[in-house]
C-alpha atoms as a PDB file:
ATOM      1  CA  UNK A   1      -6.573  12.975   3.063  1.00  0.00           C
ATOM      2  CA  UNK A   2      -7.920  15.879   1.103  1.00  0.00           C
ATOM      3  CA  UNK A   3      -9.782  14.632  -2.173  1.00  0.00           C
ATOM      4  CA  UNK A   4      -7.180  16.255  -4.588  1.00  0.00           C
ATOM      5  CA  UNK A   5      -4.382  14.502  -2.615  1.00  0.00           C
ATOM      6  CA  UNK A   6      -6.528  11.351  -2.522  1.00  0.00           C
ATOM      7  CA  UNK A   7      -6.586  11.766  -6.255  1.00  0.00           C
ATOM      8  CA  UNK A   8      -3.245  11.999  -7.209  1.00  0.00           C
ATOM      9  CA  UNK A   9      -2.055   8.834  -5.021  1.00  0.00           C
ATOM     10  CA  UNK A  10      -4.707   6.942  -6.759  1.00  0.00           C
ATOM     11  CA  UNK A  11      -2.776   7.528 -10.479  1.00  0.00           C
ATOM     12  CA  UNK A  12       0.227   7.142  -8.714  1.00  0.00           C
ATOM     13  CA  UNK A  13      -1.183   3.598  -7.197  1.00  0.00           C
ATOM     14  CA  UNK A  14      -2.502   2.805 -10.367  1.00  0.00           C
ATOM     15  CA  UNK A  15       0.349   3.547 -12.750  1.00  0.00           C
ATOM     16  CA  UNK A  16       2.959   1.739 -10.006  1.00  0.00           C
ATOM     17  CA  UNK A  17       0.570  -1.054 -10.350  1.00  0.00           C
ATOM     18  CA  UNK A  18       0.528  -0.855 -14.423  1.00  0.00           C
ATOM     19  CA  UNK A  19       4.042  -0.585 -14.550  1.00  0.00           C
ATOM     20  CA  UNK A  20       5.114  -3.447 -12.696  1.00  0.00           C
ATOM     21  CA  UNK A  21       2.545  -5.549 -14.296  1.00  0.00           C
ATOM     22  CA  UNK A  22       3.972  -4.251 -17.611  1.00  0.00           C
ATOM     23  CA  UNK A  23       7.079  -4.454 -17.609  1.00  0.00           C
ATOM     24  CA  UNK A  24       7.452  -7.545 -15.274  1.00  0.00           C
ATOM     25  CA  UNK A  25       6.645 -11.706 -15.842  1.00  0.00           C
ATOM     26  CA  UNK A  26       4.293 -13.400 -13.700  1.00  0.00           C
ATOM     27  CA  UNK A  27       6.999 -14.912 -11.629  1.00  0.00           C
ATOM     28  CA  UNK A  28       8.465 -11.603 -10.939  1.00  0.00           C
ATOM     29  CA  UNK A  29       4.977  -9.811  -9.965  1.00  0.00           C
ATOM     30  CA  UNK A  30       4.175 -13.342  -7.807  1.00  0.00           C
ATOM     31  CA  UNK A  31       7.818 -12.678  -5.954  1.00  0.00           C
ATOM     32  CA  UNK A  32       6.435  -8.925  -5.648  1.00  0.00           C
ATOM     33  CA  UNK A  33       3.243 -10.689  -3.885  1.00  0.00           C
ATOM     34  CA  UNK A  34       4.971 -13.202  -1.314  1.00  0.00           C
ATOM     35  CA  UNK A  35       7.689 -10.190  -0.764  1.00  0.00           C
ATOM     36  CA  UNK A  36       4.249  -8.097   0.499  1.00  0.00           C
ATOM     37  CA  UNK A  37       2.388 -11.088   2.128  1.00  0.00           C
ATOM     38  CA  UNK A  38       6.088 -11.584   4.200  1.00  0.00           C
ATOM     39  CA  UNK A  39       6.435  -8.096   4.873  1.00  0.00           C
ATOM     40  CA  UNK A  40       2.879  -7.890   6.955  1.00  0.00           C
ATOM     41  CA  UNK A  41       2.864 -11.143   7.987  1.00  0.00           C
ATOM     42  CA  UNK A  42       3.460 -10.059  11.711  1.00  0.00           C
ATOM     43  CA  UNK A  43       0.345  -7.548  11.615  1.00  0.00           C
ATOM     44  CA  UNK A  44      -2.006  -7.249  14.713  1.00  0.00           C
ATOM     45  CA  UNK A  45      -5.343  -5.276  13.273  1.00  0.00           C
ATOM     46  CA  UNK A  46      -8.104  -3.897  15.495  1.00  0.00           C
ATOM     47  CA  UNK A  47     -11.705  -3.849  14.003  1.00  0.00           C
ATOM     48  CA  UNK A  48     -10.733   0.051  13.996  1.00  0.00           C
ATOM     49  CA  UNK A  49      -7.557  -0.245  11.785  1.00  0.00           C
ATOM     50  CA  UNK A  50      -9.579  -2.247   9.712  1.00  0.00           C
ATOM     51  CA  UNK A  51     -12.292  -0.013   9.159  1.00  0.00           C
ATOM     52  CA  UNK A  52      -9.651   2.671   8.213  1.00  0.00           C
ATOM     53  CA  UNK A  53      -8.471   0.458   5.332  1.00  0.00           C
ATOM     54  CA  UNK A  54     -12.045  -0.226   3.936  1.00  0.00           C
ATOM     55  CA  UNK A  55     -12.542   3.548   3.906  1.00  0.00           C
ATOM     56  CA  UNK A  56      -9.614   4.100   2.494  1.00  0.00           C
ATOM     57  CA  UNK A  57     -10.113   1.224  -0.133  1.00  0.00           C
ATOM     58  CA  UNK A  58     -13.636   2.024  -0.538  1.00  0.00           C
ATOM     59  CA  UNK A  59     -13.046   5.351  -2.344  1.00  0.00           C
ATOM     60  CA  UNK A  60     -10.645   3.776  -4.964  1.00  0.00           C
ATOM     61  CA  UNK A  61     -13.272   0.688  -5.423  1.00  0.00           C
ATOM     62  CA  UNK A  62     -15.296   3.131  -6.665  1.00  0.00           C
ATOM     63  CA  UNK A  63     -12.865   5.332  -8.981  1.00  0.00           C
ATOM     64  CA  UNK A  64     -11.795   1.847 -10.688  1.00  0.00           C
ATOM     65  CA  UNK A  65     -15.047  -0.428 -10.985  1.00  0.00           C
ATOM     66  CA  UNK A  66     -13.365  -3.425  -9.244  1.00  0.00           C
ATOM     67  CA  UNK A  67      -9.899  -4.420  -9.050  1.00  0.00           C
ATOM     68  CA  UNK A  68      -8.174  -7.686  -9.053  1.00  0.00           C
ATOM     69  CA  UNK A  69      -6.337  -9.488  -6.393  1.00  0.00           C
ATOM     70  CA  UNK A  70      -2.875  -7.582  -7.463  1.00  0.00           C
ATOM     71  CA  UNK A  71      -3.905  -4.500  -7.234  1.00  0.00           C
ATOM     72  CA  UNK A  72      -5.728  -5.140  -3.198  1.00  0.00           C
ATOM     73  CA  UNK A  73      -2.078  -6.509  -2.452  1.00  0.00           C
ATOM     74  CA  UNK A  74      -0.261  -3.352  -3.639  1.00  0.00           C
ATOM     75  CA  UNK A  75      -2.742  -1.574  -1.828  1.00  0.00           C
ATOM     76  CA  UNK A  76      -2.091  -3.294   1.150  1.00  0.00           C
ATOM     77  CA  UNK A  77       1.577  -2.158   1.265  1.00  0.00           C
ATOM     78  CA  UNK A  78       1.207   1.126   0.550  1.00  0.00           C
ATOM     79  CA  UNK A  79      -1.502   1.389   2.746  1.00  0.00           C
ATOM     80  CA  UNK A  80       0.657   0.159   6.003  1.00  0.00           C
ATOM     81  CA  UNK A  81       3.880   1.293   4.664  1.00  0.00           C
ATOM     82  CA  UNK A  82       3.016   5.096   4.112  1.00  0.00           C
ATOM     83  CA  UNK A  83       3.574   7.806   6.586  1.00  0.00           C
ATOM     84  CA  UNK A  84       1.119   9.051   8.319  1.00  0.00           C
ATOM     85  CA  UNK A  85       0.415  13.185   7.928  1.00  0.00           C
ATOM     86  CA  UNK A  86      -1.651  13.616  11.202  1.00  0.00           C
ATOM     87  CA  UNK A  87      -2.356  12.292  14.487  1.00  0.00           C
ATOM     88  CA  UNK A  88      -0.221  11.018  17.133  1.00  0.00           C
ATOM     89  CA  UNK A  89       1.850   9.130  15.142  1.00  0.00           C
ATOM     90  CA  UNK A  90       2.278  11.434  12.356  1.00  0.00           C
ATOM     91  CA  UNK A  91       5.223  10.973  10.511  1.00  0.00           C
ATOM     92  CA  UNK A  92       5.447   6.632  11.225  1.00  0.00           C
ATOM     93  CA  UNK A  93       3.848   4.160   9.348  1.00  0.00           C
ATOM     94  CA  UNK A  94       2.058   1.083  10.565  1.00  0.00           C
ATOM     95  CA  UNK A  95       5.039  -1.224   9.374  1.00  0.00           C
ATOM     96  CA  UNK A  96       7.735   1.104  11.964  1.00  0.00           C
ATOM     97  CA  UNK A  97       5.115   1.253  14.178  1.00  0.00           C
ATOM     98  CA  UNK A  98       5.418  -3.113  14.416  1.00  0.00           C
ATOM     99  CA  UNK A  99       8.592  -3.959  13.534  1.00  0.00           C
ATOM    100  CA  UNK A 100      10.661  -0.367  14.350  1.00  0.00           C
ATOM    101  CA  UNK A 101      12.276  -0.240  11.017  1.00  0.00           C
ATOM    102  CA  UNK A 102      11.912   3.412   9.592  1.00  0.00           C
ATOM    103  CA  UNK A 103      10.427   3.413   5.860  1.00  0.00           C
ATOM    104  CA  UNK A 104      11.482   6.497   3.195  1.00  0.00           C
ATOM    105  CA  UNK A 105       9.310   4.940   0.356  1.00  0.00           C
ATOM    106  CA  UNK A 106       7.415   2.009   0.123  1.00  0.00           C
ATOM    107  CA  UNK A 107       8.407   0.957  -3.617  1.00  0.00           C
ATOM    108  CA  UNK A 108      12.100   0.617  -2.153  1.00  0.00           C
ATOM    109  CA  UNK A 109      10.938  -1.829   0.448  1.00  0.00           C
ATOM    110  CA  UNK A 110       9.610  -4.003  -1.986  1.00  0.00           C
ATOM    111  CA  UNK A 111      12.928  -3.561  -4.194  1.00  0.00           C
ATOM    112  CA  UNK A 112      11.955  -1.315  -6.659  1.00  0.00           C
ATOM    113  CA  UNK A 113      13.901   1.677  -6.126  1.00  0.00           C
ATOM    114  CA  UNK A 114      13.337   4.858  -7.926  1.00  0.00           C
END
């Protein structure tokens, strides 16, 4: 992902994330967490797939100072539930890849429609 791309989904990420917390209770943003948590439950990571996530995540560790447990779980989705641009499995995400259900957008999944 090309740093101005990388930019914009990071304010995208971080207003989703402001949003929901806004404008939702704790009990709603704690159903938002077990409906994440149950949506990768059934993940199989390699050391490799792994390491992709921590360089992704590294990057917006450093743009926000630290985040808080929230935030690491909305990255989480996006992170498996976007499509990928390049490389043999362009156009999937991790979550189709596992379970075969096709994703359109991520906030949907989690019931949040646009």
């Amino acid at each position: 992902m090309n740093p101005w791309k990388r930019r914009h989904v990071a304010i995208e990420m971080a207003g989703a994330y402001y949003l929901l917390g806004r404008e939702l209770i704790d009990t709603e943003i704690a159903e938002i967490t077990s409906k994440i948590e149950q949506l990768l439950q059934t993940r199989h990571m390699a050391s490799s797939a792994i390491e992709g996530f921590n360089a992704t995540l590294r990057t917006y560790l450093y743009a926000k100072k630290g985040v808080n447990q929230g935030f690491l779980e909305i990255f989480k989705a996006w992170y498996n539930l976007r499509e990928r641009r390049n490389g043999p499995r362009k156009g999937t995400s991790a979550y189709e890849l596992l379970t075969g259900t096709c994703v359109n957008d991520w906030l949907t999944l989690l019931g949040f429609p646009p």
